[in-house]
C-alpha atoms as a PDB file:
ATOM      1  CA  UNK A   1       0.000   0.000   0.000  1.00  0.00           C
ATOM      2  CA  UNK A   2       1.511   3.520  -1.142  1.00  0.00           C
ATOM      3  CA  UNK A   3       0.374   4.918   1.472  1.00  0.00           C
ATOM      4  CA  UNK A   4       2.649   3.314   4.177  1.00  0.00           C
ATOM      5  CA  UNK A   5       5.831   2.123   2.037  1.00  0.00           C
ATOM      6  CA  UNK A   6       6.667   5.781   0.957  1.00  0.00           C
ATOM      7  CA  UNK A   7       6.680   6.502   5.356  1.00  0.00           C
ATOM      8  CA  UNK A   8       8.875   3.172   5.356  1.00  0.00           C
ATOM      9  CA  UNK A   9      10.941   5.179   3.131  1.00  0.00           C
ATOM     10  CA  UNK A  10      11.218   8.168   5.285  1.00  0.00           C
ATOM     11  CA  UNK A  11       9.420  10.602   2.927  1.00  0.00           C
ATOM     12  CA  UNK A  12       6.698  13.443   4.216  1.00  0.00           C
ATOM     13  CA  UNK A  13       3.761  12.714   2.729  1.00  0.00           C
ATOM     14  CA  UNK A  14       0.154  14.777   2.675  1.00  0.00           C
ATOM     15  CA  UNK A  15      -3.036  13.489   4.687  1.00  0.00           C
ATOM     16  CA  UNK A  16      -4.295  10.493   2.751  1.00  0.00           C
ATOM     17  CA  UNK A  17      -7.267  10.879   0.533  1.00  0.00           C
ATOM     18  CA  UNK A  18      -8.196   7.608  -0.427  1.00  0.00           C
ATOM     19  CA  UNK A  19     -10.982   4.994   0.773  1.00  0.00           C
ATOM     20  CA  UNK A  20     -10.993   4.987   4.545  1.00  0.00           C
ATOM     21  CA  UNK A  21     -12.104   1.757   4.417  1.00  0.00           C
ATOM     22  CA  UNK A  22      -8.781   0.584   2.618  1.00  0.00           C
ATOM     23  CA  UNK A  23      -6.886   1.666   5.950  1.00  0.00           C
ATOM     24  CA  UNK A  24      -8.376  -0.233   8.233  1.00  0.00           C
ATOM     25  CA  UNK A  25      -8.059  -3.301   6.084  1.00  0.00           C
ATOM     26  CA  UNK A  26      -4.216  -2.676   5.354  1.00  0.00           C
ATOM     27  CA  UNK A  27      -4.308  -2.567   9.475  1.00  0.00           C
ATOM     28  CA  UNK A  28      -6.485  -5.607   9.794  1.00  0.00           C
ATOM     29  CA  UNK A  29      -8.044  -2.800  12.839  1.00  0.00           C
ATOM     30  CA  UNK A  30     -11.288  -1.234  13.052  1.00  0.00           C
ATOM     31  CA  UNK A  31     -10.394   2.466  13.576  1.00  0.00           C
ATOM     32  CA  UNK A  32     -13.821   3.662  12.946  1.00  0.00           C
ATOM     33  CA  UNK A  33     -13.206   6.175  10.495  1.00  0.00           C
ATOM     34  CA  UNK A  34     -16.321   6.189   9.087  1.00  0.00           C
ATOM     35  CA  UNK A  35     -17.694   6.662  12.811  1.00  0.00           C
ATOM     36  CA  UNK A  36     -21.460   5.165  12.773  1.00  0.00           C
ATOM     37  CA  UNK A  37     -21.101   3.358   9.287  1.00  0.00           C
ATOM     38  CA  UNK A  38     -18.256   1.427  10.615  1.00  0.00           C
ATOM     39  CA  UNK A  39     -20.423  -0.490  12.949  1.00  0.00           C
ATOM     40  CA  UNK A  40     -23.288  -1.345   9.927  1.00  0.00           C
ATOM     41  CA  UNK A  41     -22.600  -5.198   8.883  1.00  0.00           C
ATOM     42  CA  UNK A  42     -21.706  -3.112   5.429  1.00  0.00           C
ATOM     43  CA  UNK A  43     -18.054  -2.667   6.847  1.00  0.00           C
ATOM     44  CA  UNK A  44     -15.669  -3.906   4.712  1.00  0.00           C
ATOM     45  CA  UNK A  45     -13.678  -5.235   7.280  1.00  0.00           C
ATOM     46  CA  UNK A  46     -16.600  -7.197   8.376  1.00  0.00           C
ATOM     47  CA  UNK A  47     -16.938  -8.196   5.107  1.00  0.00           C
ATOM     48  CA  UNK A  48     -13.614  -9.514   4.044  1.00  0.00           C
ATOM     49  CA  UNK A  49     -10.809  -9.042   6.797  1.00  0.00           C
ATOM     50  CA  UNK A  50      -7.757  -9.070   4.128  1.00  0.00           C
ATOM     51  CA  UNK A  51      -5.511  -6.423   2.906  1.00  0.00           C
ATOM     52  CA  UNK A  52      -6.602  -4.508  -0.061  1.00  0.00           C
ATOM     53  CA  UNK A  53      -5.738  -5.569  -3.964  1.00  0.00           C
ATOM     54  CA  UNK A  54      -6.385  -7.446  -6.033  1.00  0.00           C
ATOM     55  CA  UNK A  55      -3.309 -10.123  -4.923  1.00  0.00           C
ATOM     56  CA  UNK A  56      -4.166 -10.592  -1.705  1.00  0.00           C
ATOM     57  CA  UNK A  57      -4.403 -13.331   1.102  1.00  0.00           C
ATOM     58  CA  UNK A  58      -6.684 -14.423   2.682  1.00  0.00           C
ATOM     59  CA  UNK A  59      -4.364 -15.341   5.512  1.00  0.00           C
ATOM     60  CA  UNK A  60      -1.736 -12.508   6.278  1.00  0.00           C
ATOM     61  CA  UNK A  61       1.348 -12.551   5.825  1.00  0.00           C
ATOM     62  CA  UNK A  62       3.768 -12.806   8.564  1.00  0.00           C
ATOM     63  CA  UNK A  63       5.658  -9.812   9.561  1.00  0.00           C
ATOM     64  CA  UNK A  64       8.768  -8.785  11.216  1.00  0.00           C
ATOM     65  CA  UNK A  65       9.329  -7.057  14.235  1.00  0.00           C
ATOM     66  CA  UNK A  66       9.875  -3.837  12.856  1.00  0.00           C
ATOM     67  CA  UNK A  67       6.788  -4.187  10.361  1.00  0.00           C
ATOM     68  CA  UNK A  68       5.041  -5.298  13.061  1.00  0.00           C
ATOM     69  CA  UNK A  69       5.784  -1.722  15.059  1.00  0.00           C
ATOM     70  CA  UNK A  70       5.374   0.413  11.663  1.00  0.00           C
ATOM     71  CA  UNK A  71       1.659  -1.135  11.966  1.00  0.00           C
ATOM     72  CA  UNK A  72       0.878  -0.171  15.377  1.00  0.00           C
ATOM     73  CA  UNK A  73       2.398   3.125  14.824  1.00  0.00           C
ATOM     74  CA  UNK A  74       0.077   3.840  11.642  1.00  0.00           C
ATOM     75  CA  UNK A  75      -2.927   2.827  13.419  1.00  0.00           C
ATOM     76  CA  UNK A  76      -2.592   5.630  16.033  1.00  0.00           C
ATOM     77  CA  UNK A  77      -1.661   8.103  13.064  1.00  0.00           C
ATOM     78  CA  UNK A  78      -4.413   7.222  11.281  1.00  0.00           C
ATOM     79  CA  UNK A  79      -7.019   6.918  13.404  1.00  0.00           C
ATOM     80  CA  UNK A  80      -6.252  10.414  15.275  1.00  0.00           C
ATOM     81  CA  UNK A  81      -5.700  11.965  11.228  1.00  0.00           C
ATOM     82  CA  UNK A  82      -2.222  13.361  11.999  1.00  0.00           C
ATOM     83  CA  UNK A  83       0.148  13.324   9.673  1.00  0.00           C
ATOM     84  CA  UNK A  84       3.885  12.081  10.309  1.00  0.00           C
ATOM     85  CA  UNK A  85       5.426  15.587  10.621  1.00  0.00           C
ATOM     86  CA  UNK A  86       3.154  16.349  13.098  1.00  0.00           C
ATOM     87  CA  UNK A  87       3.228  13.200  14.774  1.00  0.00           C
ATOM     88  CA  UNK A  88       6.609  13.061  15.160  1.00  0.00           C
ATOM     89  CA  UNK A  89       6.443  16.579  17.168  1.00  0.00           C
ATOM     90  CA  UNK A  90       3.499  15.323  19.572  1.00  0.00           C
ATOM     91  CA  UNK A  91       6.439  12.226  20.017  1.00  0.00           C
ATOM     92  CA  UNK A  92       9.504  14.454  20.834  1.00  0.00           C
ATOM     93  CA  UNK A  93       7.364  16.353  23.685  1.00  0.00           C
ATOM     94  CA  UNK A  94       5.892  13.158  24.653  1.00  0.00           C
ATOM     95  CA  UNK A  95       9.712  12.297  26.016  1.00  0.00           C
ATOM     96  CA  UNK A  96      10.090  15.292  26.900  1.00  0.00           C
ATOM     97  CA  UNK A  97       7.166  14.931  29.656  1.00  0.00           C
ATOM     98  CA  UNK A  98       7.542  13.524  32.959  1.00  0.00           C
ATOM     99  CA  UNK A  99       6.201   9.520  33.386  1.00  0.00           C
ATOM    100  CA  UNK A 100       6.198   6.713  30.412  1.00  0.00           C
ATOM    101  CA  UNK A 101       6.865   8.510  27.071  1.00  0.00           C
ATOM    102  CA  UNK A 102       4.271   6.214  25.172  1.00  0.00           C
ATOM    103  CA  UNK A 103       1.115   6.728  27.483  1.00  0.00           C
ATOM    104  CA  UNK A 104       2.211  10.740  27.302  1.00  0.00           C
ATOM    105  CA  UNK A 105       1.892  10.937  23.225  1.00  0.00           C
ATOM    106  CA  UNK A 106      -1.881   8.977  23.227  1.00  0.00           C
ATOM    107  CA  UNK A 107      -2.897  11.512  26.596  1.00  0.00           C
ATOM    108  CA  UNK A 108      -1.758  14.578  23.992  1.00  0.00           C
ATOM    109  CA  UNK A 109      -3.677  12.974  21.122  1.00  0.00           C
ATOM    110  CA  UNK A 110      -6.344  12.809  23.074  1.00  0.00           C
ATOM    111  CA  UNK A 111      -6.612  16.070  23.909  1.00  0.00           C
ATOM    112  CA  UNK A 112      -6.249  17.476  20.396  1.00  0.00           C
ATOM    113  CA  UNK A 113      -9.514  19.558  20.217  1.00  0.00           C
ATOM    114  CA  UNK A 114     -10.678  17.403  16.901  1.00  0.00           C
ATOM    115  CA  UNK A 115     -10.392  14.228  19.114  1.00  0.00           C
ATOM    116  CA  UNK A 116     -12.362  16.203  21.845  1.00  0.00           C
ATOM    117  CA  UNK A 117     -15.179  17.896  19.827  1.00  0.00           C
ATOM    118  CA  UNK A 118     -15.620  14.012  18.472  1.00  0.00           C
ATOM    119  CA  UNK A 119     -15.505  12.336  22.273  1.00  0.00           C
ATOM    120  CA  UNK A 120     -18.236  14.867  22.825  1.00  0.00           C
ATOM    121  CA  UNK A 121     -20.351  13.296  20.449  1.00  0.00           C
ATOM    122  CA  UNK A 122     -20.083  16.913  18.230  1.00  0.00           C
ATOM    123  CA  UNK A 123     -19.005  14.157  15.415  1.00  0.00           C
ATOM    124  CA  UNK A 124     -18.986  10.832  14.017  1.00  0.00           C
ATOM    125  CA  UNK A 125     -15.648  10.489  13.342  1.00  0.00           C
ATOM    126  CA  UNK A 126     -12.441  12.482  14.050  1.00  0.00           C
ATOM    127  CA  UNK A 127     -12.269  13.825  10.092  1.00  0.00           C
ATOM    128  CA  UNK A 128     -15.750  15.286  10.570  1.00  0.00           C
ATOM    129  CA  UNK A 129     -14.863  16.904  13.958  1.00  0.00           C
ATOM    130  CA  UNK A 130     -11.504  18.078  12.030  1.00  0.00           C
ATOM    131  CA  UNK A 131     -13.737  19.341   9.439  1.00  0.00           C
ATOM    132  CA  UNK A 132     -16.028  20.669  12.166  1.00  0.00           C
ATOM    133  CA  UNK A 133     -13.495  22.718  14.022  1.00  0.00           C
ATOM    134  CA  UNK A 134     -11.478  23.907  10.853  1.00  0.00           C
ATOM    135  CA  UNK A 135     -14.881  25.395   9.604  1.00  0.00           C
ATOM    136  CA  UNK A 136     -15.149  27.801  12.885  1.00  0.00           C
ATOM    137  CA  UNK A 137     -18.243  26.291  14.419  1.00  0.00           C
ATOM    138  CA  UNK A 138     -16.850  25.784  17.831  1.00  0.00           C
ATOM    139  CA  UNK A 139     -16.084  28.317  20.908  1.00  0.00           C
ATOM    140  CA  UNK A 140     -13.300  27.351  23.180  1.00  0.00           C
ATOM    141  CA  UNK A 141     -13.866  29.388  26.346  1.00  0.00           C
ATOM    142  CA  UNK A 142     -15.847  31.900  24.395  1.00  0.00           C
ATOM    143  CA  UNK A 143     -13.454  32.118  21.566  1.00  0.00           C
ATOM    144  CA  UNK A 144     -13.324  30.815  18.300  1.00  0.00           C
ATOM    145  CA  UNK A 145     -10.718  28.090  17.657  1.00  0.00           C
ATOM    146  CA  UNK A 146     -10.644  26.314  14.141  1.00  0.00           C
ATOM    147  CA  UNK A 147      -7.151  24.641  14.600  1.00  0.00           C
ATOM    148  CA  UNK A 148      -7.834  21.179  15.610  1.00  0.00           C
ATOM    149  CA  UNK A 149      -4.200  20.400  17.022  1.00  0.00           C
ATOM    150  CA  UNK A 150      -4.964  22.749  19.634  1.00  0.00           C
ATOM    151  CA  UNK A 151      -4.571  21.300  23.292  1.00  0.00           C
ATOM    152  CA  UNK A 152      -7.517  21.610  25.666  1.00  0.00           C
ATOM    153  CA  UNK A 153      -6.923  21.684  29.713  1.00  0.00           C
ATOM    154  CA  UNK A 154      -8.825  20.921  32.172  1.00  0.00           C
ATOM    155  CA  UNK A 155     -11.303  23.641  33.157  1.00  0.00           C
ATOM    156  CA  UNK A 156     -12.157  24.454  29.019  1.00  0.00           C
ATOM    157  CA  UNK A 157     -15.645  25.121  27.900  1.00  0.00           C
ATOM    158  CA  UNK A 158     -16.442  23.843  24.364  1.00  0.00           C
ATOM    159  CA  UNK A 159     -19.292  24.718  22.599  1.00  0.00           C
ATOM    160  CA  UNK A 160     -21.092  25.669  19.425  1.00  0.00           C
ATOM    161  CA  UNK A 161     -20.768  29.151  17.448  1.00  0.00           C
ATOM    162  CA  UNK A 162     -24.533  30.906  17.637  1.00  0.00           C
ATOM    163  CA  UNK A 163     -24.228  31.022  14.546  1.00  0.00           C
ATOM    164  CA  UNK A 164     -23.886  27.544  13.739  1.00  0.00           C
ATOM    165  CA  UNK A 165     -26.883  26.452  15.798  1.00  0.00           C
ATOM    166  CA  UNK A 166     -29.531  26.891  12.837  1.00  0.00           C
ATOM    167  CA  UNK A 167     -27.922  24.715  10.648  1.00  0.00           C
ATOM    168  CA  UNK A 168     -29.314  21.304   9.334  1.00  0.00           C
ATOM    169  CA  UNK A 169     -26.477  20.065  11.131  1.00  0.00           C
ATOM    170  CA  UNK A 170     -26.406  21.408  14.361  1.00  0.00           C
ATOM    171  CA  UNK A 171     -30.530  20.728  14.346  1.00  0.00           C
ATOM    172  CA  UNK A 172     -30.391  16.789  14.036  1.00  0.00           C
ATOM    173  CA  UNK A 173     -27.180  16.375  16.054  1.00  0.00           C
ATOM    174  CA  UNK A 174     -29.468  18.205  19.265  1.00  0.00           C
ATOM    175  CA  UNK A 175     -31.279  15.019  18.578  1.00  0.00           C
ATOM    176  CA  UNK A 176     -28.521  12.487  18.137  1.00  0.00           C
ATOM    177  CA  UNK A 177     -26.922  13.442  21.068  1.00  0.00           C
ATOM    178  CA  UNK A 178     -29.730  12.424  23.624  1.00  0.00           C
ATOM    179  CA  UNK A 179     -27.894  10.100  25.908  1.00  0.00           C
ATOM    180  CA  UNK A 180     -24.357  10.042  24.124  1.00  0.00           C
ATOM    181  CA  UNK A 181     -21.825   8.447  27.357  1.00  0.00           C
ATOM    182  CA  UNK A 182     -18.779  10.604  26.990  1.00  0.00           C
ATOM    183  CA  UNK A 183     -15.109  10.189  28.756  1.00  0.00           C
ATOM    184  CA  UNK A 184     -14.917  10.286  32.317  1.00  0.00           C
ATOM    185  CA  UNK A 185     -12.662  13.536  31.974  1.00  0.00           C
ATOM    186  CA  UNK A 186     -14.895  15.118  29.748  1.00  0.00           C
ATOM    187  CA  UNK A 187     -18.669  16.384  30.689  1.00  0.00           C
ATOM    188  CA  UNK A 188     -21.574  17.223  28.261  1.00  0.00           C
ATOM    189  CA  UNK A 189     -24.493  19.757  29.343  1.00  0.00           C
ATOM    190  CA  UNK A 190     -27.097  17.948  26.451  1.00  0.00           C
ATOM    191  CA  UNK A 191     -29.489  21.106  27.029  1.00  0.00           C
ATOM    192  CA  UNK A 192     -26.878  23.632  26.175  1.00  0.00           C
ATOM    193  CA  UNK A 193     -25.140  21.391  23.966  1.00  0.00           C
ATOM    194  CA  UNK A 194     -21.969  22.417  25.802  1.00  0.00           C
ATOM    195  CA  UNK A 195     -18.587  20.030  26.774  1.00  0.00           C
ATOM    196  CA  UNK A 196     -16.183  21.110  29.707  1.00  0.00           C
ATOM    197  CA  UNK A 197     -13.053  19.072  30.156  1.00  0.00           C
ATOM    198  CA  UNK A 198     -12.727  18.530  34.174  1.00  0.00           C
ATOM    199  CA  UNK A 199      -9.294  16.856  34.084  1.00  0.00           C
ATOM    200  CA  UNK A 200      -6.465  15.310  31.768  1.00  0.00           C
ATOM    201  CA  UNK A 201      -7.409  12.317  30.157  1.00  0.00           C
ATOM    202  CA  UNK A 202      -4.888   9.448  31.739  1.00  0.00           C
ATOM    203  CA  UNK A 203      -3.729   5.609  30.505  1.00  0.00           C
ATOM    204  CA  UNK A 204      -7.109   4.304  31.554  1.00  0.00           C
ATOM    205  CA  UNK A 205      -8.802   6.167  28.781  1.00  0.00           C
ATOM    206  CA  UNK A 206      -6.760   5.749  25.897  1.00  0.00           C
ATOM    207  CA  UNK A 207      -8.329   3.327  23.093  1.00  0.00           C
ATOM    208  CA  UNK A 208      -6.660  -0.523  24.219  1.00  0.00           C
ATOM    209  CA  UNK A 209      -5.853  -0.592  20.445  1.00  0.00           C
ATOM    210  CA  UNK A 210      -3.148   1.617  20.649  1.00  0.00           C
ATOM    211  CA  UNK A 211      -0.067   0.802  22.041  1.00  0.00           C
ATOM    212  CA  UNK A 212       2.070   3.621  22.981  1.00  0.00           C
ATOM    213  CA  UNK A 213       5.161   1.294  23.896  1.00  0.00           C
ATOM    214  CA  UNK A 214       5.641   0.017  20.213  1.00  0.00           C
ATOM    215  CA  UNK A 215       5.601   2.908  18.954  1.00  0.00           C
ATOM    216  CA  UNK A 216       8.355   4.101  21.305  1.00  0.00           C
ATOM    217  CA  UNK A 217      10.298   1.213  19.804  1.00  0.00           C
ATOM    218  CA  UNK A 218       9.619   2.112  16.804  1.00  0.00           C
ATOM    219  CA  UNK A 219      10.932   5.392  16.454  1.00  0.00           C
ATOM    220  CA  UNK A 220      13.969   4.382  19.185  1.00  0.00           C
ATOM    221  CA  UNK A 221      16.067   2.727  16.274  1.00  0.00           C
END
C-alpha cells in the first residue's frame, strides 16, 4: 500500500485521501473512520478481513518485528488523522514529559480539540470533527478556535458558534446526542449542547488498540 511504504521510506507525505475503508483493512483494525457506518454489517472489514488488492491473502502474511511496530504506529496516526510531521512533534514532547513517554503521546492525542469535539459526540468520526473545528463552528472558552491540534486543559468550555446552531447540522445532532456516554474527563451539558473538560485524560482512557510502547520502539532505532 503507497500509502505506508513511501513513510517506510522516510518521505513526508500529505493526509491520505483515499478509501478509509482501505486503511483499516491494510491494518487488519477497526479504527472507525467512518464513525457510525463502521459499525453497519456493510463494513468492509466485516466483510472480508484481508488487505486490499487485487493479490491478496486471505491469511496474512507474517511480519517482522519492525513491520510489526510500523503497523501499530500507523494505526494511532491514522485513526487520530495526523500526519507524520506532526506526529513526530506530539512524540519528541511526549519524552520530553515527565512519566512513560508512550502513554504521554496517546494523553496529547487525546486532547487534540478534533479528538475532543468528536468524544463529545459533536461528530462521528475524528475527520468530521476536524472538518467541524477547521470550519469555525466551535467556541473554546468563548473564543473561536478552528485549529484542531490545539490542546484543551482541564477547566475548558467547548461549545457551538450561535451562529452555527440553525444549521441542518447542528438541528439533528441536538437530537442524536440524547444520551451520548462521553469520557470520564470530559462532561456534556445535552441542554446547552456544551462540553467542559474537568481533568487530563490518563492511561485508563486511551483506546486498548493503541499501544504507545511500540511505537516508542519504533521510532527508538
Amino acid at each position: 500500500m503507497a500509502v505506508v511504504l513511501a513513510e517506510e521510506e522516510g518521505c513526508d507525505m500529505a493526509r491520505y485521501t483515499g478509501p478509509t475503508c482501505r486503511l483499516c483493512r491494510y491494518l487488519g483494525e477497526k479504527l472507525m473512520l467512518k464513525g457510525e457506518k463502521c459499525s453497519m454489517p456493510k463494513c468492509p472489514l466485516e466483510r472480508r478481513n484481508a488487505p486490499p488488492g487485487a493479490h491478496s491473502l486471505v491469511r496474512r502474511r507474517k511480519i517482522s518485528l519492525r513491520g510489526f511496530q510500523l503497523r501499530e504506529k500507523q494505526k494511532v496516526r491514522f485513526g487520530y488523522g495526523v500526519l507524520e510531521r506532526q506526529f513526530r512533534r506530539f512524540f519528541n514532547e511526549a519524552m520530553k514529559m515527565p512519566g512513560v513517554g508512550g502513554e504521554n503521546l496517546l494523553i496529547l492525542l487525546e486532547r487534540r480539540l478534533d479528538n475532543v469535539v468528536y468524544r463529545l459526540g459533536f461528530a462521528d468520526s475524528r475527520a468530521q470533527a476536524r472538518q467541524i473545528v477547521r470550519h469555525g463552528h466551535i467556541l473554546v472558552n468563548g473564543r473561536r478556535v478552528n485549529i484542531p491540534s490545539c490542546l484543551v486543559k482541564s477547566g475548558d468550555v467547548i461549545k457551538w458558534q450561535e451562529t452555527s446552531k440553525g444549521t441542518e447540522y447542528y438541528r439533528r445532532l441536538v437530537e442524536k446526542i440524547k444520551g451520548k456516554v462521553t469520557p470520564g474527563w470530559l462532561s456534556l451539558d445535552e441542554e446547552k449542547m456544551t462540553g467542559r473538560v474537568l481533568a487530563s485524560p490518563d492511561k485508563a482512557d486511551i483506546d486498548p488498540k493503541f499501544n504507545g510502547k511500540t511505537i516508542v520502539e519504533y521510532y527508538s532505532r
